[in-house]
PDB file of N, CA and C in Angstrom:
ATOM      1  N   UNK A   1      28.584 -62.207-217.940  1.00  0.00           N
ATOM      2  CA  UNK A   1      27.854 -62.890-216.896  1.00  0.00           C
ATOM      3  C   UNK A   1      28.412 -62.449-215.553  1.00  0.00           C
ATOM      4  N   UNK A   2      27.221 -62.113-214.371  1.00  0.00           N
ATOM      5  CA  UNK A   2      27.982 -61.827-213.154  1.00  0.00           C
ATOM      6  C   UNK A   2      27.516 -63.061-212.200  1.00  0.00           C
ATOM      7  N   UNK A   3      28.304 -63.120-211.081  1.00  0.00           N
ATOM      8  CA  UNK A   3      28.207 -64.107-210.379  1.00  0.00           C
ATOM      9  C   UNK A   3      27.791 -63.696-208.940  1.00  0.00           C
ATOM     10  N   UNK A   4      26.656 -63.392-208.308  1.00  0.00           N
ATOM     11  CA  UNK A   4      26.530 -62.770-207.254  1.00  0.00           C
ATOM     12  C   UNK A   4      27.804 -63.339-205.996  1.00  0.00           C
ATOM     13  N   UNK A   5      28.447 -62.415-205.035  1.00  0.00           N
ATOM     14  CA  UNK A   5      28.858 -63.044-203.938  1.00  0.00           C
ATOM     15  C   UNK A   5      28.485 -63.726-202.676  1.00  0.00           C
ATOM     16  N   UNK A   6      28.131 -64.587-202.579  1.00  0.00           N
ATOM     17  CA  UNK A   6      27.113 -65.377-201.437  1.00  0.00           C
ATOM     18  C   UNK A   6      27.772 -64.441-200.578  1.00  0.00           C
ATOM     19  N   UNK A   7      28.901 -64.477-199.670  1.00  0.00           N
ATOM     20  CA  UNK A   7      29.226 -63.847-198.276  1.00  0.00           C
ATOM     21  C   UNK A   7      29.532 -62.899-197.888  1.00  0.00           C
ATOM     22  N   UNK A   8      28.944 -61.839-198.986  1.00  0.00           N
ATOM     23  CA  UNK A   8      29.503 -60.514-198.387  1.00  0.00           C
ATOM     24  C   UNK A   8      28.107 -60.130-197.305  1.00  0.00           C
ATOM     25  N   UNK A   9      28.177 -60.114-196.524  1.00  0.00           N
ATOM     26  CA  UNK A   9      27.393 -59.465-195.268  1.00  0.00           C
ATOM     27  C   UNK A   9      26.394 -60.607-195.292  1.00  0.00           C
ATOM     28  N   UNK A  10      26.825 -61.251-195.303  1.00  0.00           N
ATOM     29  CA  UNK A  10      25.546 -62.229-195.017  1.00  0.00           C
ATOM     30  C   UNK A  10      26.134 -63.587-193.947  1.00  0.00           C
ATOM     31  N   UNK A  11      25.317 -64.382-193.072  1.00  0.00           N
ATOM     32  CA  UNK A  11      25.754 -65.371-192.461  1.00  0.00           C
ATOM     33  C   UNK A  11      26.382 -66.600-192.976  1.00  0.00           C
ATOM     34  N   UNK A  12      27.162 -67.114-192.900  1.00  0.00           N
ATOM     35  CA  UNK A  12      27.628 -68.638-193.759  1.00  0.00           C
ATOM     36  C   UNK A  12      27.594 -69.779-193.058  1.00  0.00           C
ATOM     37  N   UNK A  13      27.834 -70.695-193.762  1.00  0.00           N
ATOM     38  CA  UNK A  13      28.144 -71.979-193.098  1.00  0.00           C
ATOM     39  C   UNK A  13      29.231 -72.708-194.163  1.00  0.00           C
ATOM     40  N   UNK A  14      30.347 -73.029-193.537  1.00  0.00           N
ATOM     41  CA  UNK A  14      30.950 -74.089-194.692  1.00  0.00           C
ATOM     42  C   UNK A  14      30.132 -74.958-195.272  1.00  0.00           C
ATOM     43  N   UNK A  15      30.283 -75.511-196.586  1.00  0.00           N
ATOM     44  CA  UNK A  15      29.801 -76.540-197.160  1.00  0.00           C
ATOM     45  C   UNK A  15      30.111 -77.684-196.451  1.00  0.00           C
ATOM     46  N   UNK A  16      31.086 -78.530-195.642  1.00  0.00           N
ATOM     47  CA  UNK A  16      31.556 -79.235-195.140  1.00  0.00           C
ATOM     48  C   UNK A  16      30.639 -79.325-193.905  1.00  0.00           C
ATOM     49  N   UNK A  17      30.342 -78.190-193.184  1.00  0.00           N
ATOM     50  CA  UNK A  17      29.623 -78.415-191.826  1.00  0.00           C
ATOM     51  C   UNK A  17      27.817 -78.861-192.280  1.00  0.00           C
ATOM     52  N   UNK A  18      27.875 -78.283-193.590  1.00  0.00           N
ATOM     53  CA  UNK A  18      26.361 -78.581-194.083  1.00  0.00           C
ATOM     54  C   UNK A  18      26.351 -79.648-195.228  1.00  0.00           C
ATOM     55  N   UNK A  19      27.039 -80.508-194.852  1.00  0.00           N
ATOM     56  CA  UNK A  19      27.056 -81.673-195.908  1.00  0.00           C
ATOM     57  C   UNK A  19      25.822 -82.470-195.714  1.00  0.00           C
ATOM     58  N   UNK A  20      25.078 -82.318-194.622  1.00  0.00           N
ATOM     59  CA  UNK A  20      23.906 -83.710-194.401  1.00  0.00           C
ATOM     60  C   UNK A  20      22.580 -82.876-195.454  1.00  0.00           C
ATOM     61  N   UNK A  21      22.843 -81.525-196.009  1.00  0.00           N
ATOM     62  CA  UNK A  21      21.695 -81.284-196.804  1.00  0.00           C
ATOM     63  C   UNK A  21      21.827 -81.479-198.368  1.00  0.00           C
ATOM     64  N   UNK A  22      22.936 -82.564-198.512  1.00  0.00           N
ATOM     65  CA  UNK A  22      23.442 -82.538-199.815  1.00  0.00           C
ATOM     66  C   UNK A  22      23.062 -84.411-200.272  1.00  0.00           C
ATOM     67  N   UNK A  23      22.589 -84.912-201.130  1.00  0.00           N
ATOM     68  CA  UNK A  23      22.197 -84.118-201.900  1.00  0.00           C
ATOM     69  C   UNK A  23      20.357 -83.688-201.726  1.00  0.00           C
ATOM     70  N   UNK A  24      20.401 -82.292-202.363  1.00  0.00           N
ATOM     71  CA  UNK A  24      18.934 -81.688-201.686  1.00  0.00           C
ATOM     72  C   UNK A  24      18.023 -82.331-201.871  1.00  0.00           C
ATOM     73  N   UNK A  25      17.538 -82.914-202.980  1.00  0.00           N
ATOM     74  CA  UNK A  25      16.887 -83.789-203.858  1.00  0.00           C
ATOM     75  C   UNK A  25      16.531 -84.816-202.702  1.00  0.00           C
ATOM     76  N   UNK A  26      17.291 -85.437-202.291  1.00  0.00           N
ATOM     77  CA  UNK A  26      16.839 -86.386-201.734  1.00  0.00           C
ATOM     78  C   UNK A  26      16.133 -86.250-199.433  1.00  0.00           C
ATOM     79  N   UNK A  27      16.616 -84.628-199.580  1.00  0.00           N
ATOM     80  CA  UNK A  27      16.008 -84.076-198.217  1.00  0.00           C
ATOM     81  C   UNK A  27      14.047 -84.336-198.308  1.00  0.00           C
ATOM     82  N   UNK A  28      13.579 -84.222-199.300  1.00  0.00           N
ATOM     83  CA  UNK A  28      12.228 -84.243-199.175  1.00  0.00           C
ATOM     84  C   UNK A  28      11.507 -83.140-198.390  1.00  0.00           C
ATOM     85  N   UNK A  29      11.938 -82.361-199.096  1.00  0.00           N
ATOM     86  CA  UNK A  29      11.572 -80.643-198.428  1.00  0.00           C
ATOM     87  C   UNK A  29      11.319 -79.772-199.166  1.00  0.00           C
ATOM     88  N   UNK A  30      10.152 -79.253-199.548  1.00  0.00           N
ATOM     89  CA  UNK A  30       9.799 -78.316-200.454  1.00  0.00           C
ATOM     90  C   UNK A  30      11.321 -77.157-200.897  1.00  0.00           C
ATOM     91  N   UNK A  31      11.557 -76.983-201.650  1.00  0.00           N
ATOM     92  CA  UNK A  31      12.569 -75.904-201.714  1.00  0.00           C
ATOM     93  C   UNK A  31      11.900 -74.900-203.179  1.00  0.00           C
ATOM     94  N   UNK A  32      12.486 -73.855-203.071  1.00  0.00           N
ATOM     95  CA  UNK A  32      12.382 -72.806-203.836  1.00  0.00           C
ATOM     96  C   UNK A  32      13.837 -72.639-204.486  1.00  0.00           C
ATOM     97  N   UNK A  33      13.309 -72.635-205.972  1.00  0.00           N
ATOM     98  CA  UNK A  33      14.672 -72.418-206.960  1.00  0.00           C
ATOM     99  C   UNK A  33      14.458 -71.635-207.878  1.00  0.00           C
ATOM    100  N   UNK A  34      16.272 -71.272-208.865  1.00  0.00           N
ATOM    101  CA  UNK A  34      15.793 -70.330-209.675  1.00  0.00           C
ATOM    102  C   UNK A  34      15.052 -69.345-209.158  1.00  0.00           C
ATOM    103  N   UNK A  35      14.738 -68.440-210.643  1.00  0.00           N
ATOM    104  CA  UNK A  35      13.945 -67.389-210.302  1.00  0.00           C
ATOM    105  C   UNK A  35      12.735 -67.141-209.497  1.00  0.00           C
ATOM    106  N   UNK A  36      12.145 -68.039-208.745  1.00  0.00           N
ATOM    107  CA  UNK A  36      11.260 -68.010-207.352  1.00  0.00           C
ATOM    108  C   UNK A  36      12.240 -67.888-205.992  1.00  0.00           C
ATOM    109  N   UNK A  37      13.596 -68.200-206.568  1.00  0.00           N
ATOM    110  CA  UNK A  37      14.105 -68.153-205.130  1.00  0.00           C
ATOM    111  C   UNK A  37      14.699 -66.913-205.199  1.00  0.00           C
ATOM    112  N   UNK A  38      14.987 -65.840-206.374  1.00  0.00           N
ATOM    113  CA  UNK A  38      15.243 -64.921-206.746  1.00  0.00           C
ATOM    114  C   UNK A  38      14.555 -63.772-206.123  1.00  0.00           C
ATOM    115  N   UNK A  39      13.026 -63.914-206.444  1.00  0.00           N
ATOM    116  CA  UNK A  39      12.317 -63.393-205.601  1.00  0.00           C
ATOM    117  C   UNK A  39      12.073 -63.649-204.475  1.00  0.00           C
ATOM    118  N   UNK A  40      12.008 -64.672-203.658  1.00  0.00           N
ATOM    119  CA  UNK A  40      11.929 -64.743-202.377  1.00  0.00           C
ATOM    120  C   UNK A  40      13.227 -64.038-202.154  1.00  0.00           C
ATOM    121  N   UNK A  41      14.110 -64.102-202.368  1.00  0.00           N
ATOM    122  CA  UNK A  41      15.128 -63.062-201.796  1.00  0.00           C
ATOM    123  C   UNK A  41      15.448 -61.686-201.367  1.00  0.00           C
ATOM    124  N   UNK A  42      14.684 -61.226-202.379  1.00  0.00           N
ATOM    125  CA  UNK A  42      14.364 -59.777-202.268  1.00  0.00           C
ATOM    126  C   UNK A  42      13.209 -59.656-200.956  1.00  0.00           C
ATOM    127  N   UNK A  43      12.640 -60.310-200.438  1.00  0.00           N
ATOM    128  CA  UNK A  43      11.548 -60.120-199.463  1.00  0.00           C
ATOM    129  C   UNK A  43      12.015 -60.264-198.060  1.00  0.00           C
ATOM    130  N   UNK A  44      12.796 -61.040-198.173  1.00  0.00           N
ATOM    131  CA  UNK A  44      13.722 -61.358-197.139  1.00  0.00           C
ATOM    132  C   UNK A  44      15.150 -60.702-196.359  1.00  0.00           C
ATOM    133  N   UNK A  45      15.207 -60.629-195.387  1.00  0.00           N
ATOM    134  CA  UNK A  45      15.913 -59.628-194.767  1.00  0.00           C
ATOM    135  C   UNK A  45      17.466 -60.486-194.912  1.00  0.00           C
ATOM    136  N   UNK A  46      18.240 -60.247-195.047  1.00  0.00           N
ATOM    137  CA  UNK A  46      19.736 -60.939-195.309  1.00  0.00           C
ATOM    138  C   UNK A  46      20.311 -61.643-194.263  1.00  0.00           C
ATOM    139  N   UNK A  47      19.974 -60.940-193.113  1.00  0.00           N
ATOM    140  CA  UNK A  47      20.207 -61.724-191.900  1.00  0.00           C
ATOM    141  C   UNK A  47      19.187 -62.908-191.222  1.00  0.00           C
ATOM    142  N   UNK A  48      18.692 -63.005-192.491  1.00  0.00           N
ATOM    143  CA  UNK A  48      17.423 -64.572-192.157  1.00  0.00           C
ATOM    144  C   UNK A  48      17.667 -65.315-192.980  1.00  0.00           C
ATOM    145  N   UNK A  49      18.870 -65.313-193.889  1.00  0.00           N
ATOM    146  CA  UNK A  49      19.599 -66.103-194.985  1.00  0.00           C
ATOM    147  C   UNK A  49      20.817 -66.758-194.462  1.00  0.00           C
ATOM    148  N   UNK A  50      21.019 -67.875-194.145  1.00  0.00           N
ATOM    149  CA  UNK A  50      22.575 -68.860-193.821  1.00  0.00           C
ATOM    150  C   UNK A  50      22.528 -69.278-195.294  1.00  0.00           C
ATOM    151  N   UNK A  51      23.924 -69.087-195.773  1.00  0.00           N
ATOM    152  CA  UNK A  51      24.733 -69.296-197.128  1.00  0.00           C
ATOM    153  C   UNK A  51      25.633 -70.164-196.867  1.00  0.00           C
ATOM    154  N   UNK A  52      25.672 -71.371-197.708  1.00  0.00           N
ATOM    155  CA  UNK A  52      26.615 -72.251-197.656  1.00  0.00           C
ATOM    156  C   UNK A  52      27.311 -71.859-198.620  1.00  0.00           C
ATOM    157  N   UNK A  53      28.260 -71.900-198.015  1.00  0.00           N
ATOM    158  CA  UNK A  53      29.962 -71.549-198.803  1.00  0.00           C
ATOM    159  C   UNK A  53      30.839 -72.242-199.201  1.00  0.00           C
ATOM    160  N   UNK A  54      31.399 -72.576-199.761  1.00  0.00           N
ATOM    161  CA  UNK A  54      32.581 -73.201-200.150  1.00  0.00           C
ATOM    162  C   UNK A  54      33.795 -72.988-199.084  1.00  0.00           C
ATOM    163  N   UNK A  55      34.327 -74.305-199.140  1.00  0.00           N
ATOM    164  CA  UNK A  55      35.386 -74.543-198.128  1.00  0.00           C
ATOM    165  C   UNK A  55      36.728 -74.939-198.618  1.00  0.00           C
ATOM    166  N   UNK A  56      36.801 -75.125-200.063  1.00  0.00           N
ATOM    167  CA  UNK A  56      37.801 -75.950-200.769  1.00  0.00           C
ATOM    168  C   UNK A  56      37.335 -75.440-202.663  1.00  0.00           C
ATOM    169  N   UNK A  57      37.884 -76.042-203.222  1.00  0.00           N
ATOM    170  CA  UNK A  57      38.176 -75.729-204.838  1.00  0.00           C
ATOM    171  C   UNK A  57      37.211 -77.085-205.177  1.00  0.00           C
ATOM    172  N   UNK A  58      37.313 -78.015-204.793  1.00  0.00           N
ATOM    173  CA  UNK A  58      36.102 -79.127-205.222  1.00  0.00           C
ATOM    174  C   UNK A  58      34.847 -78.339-204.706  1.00  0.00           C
ATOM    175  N   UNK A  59      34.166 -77.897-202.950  1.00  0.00           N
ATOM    176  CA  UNK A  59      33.032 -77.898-202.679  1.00  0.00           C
ATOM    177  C   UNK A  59      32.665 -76.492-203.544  1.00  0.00           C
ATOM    178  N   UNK A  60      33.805 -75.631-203.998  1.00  0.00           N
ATOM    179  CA  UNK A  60      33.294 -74.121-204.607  1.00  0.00           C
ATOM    180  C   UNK A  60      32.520 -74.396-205.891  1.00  0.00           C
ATOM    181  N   UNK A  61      33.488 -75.448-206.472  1.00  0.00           N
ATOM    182  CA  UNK A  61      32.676 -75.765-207.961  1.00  0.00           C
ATOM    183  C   UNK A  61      31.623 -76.235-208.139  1.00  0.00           C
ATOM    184  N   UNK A  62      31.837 -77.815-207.427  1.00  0.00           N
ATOM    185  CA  UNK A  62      29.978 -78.385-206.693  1.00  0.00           C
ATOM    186  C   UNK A  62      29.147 -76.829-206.525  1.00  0.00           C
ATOM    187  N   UNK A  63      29.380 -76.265-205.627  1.00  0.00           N
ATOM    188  CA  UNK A  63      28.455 -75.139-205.311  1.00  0.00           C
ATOM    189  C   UNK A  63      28.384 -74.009-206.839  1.00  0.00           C
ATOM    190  N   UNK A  64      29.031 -73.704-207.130  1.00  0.00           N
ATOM    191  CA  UNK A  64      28.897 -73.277-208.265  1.00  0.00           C
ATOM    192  C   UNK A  64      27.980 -73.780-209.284  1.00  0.00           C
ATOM    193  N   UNK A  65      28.217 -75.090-209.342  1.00  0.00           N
ATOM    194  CA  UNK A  65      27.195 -75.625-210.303  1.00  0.00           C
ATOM    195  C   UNK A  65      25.833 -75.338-210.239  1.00  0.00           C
ATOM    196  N   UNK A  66      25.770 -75.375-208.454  1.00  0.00           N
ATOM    197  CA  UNK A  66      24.386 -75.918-208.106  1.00  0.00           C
ATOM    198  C   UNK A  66      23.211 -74.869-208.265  1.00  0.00           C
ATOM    199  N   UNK A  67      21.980 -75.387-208.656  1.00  0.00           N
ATOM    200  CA  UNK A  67      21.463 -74.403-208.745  1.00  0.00           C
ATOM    201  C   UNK A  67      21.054 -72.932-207.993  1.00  0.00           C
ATOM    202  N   UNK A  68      19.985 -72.326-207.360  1.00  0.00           N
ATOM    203  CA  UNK A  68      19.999 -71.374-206.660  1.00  0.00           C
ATOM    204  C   UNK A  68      18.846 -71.602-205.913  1.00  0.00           C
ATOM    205  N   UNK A  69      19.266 -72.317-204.853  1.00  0.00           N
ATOM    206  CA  UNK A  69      18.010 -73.209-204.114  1.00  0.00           C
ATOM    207  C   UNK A  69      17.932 -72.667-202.282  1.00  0.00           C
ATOM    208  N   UNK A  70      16.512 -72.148-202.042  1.00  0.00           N
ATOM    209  CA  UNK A  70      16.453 -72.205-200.865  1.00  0.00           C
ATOM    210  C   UNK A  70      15.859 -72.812-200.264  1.00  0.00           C
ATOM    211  N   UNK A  71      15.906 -73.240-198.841  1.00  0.00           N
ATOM    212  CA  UNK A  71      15.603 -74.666-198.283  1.00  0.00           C
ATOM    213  C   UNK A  71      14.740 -73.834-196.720  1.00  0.00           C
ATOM    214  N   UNK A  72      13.563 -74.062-196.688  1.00  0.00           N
ATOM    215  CA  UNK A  72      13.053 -73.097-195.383  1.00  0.00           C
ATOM    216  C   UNK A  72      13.785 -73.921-194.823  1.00  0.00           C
ATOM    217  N   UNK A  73      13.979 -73.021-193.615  1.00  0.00           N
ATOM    218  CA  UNK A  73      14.513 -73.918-192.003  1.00  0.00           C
ATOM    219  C   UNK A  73      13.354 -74.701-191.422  1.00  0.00           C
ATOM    220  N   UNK A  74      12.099 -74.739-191.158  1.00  0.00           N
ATOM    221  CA  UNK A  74      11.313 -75.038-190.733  1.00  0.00           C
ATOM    222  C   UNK A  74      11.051 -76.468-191.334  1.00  0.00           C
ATOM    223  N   UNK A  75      10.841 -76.279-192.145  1.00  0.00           N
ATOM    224  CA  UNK A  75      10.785 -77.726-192.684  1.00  0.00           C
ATOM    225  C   UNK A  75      12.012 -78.771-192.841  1.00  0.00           C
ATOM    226  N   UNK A  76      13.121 -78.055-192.317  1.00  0.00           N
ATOM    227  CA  UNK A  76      14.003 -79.225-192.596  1.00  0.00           C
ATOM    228  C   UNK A  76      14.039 -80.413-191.412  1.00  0.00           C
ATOM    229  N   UNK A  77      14.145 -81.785-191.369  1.00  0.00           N
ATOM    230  CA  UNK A  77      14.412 -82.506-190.965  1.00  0.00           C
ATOM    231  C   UNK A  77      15.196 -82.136-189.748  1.00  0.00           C
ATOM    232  N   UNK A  78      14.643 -83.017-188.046  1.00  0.00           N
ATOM    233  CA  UNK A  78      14.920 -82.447-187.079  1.00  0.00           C
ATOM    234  C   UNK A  78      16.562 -82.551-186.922  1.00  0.00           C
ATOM    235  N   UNK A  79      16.818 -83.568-187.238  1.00  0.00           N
ATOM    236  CA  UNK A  79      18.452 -83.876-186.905  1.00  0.00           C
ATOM    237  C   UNK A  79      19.346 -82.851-188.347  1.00  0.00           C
ATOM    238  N   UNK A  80      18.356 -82.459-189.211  1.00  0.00           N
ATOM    239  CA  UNK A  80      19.937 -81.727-189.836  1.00  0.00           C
ATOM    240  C   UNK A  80      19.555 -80.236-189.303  1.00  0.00           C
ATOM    241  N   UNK A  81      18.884 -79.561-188.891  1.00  0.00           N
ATOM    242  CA  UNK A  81      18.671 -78.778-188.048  1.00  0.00           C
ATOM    243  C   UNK A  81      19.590 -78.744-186.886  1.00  0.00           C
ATOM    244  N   UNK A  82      19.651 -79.940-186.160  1.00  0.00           N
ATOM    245  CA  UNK A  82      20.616 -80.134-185.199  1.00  0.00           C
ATOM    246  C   UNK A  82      22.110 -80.400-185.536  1.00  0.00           C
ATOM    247  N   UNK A  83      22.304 -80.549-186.718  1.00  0.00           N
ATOM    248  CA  UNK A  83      23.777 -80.573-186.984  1.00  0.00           C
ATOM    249  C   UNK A  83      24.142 -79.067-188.010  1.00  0.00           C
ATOM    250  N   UNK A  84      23.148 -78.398-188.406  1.00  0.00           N
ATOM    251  CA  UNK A  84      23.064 -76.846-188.744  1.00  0.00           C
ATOM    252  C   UNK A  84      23.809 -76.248-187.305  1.00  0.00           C
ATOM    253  N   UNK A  85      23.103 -76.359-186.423  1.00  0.00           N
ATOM    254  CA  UNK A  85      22.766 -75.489-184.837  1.00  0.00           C
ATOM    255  C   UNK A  85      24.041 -76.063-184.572  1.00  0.00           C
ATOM    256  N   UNK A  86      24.762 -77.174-184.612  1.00  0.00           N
ATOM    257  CA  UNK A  86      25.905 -77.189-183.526  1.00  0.00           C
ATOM    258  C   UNK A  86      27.185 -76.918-184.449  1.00  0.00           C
ATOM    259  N   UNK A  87      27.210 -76.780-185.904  1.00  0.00           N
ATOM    260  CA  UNK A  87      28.347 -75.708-186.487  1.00  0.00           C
ATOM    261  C   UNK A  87      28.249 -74.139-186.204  1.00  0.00           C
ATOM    262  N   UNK A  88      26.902 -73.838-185.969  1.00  0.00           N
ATOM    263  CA  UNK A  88      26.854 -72.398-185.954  1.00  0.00           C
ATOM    264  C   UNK A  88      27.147 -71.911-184.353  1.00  0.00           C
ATOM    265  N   UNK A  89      27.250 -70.982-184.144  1.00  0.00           N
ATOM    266  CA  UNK A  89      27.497 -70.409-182.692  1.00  0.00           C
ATOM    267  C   UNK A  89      26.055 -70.331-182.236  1.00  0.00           C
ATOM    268  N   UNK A  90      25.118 -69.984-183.222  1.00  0.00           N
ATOM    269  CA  UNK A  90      23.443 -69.957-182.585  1.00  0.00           C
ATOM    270  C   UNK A  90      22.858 -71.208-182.911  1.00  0.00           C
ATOM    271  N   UNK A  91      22.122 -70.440-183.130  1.00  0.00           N
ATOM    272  CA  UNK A  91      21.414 -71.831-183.402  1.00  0.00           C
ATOM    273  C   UNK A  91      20.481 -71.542-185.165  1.00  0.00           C
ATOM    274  N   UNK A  92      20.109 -73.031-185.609  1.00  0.00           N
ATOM    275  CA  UNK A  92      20.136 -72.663-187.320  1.00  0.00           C
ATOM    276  C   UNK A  92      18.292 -72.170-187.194  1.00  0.00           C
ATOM    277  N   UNK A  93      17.466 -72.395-186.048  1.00  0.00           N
ATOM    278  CA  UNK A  93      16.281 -71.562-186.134  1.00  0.00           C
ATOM    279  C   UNK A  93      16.062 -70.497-186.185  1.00  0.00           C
ATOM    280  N   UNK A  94      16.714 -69.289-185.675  1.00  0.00           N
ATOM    281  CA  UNK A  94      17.147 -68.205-186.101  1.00  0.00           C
ATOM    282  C   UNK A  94      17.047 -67.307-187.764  1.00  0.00           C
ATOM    283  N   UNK A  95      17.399 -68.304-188.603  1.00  0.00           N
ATOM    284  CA  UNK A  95      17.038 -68.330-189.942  1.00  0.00           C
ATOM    285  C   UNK A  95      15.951 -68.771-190.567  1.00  0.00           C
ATOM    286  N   UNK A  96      15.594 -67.922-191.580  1.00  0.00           N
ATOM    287  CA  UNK A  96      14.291 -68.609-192.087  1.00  0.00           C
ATOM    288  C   UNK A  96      14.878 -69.505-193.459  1.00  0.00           C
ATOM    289  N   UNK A  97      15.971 -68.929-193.849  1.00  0.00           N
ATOM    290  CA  UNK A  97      15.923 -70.184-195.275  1.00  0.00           C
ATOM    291  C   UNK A  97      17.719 -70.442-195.168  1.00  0.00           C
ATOM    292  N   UNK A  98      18.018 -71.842-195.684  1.00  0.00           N
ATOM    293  CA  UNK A  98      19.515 -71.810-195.948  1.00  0.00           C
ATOM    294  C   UNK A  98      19.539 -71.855-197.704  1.00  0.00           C
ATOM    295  N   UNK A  99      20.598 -71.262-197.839  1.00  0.00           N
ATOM    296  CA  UNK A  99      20.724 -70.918-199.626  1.00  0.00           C
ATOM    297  C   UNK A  99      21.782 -71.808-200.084  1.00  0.00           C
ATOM    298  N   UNK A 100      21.514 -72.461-201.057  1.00  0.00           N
ATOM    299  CA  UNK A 100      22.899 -73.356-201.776  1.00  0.00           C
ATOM    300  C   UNK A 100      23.107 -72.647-203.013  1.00  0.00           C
ATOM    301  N   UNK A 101      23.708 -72.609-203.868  1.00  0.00           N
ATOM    302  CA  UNK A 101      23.886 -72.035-204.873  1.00  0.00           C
ATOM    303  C   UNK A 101      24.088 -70.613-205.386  1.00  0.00           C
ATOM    304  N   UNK A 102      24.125 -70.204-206.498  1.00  0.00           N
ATOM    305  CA  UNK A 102      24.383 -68.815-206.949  1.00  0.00           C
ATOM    306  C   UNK A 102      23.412 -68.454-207.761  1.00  0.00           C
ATOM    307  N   UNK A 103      22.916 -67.281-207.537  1.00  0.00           N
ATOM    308  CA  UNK A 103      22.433 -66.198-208.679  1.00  0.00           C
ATOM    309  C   UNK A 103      23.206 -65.958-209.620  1.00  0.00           C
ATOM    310  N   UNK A 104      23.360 -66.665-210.750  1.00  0.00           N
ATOM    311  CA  UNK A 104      24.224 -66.190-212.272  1.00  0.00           C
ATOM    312  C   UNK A 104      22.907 -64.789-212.892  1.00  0.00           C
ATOM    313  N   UNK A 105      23.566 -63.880-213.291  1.00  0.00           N
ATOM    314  CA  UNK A 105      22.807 -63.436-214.079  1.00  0.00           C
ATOM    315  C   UNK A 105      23.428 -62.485-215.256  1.00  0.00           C
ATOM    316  N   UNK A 106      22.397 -62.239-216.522  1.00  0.00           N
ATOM    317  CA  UNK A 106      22.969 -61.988-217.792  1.00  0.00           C
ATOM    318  C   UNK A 106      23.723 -60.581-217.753  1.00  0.00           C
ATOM    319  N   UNK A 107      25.088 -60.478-218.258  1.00  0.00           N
ATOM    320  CA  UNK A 107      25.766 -58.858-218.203  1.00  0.00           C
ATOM    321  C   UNK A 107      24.856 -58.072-219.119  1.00  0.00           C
ATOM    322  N   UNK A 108      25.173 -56.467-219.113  1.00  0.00           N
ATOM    323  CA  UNK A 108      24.307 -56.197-220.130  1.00  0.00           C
ATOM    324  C   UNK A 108      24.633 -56.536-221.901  1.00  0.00           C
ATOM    325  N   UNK A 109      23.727 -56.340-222.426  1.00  0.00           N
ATOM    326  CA  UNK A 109      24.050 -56.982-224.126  1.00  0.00           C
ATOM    327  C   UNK A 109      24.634 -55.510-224.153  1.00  0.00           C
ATOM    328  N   UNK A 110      26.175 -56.491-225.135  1.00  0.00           N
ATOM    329  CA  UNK A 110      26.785 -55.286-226.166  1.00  0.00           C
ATOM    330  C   UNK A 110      26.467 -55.753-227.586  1.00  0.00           C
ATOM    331  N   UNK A 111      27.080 -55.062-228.270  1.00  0.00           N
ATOM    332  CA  UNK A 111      26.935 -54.795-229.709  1.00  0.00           C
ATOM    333  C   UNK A 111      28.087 -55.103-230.700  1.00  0.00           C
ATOM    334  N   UNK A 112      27.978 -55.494-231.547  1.00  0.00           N
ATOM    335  CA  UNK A 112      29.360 -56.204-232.100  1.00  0.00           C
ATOM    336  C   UNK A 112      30.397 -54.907-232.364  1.00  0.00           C
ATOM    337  N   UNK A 113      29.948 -54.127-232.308  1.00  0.00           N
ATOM    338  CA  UNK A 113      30.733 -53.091-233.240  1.00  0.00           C
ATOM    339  C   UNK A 113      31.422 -52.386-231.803  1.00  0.00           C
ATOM    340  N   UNK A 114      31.464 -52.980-230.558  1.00  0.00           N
ATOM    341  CA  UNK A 114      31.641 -52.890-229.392  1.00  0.00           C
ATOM    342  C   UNK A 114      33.260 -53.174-229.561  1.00  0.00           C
ATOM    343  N   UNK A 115      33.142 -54.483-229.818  1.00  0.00           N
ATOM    344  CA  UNK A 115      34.281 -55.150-230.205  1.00  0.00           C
ATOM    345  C   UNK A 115      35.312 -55.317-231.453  1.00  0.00           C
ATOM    346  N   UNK A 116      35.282 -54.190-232.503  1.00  0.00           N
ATOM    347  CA  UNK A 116      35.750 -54.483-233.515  1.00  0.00           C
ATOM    348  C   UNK A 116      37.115 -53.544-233.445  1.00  0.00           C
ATOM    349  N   UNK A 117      38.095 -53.825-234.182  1.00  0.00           N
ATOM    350  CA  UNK A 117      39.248 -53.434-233.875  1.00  0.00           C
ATOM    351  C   UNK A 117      39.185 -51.874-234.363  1.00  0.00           C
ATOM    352  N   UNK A 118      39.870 -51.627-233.948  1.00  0.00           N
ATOM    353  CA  UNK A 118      40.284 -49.831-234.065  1.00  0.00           C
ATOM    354  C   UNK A 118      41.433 -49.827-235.139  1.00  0.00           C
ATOM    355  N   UNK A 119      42.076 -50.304-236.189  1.00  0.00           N
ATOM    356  CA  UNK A 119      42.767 -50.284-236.728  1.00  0.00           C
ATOM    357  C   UNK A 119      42.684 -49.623-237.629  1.00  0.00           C
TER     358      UNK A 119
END
């Protein structure tokens, strides 16, 4: 199994500064998950993606768990928009989606005989 890296070249936000979008479920905002958000990804330019990151060994795992959810900016609620915009140096309109979670995806299949001893 590989675990994509949310922050390599891409914008972040601590999990901590983006705590008011947690939990998502209860934002009331269309979001895209899983493999739809998989593809929306690919369409999307990387620098129109804010990634919430882990800030600690509790928020990494939470985030780990979580699924692979993107949240348009546009639709989010005016005040967490405004508490997006005043962790970031810009501002969080700038972006078109914020991403929680990870892309897990399957390694390639081996074969048992991959693994059998050489003895």
């Amino acid at each position: 199994m590989q675990i994509e890296n949310n922050s390599v070249e891409q914008p972040t936000i601590p999990h901590g500064d983006a705590a008011g979008l947690f939990p998502v479920e209860e934002l009331n905002v269309s979001t895209i998950r899983n493999r739809e958000a998989v593809l929306a990804l690919k369409t999307v330019k990387k620098g129109d993606v804010l990634v919430v990151t882990p800030d600690g060994m509790a928020s990494g795992y939470y985030l780990g768990g979580h699924p692979l959810t993107l949240l348009p900016v546009e639709a989010l609620p005016a005040e967490r928009r405004r508490e997006l915009s005043d962790a970031l140096d810009g501002s969080v309109e700038d972006f078109e989606y914020v991403r929680v979670g990870r892309r897990v995806e399957s390694g390639p299949n081996h074969s048992l005989s991959e693994f059998g001893s050489s003895a």
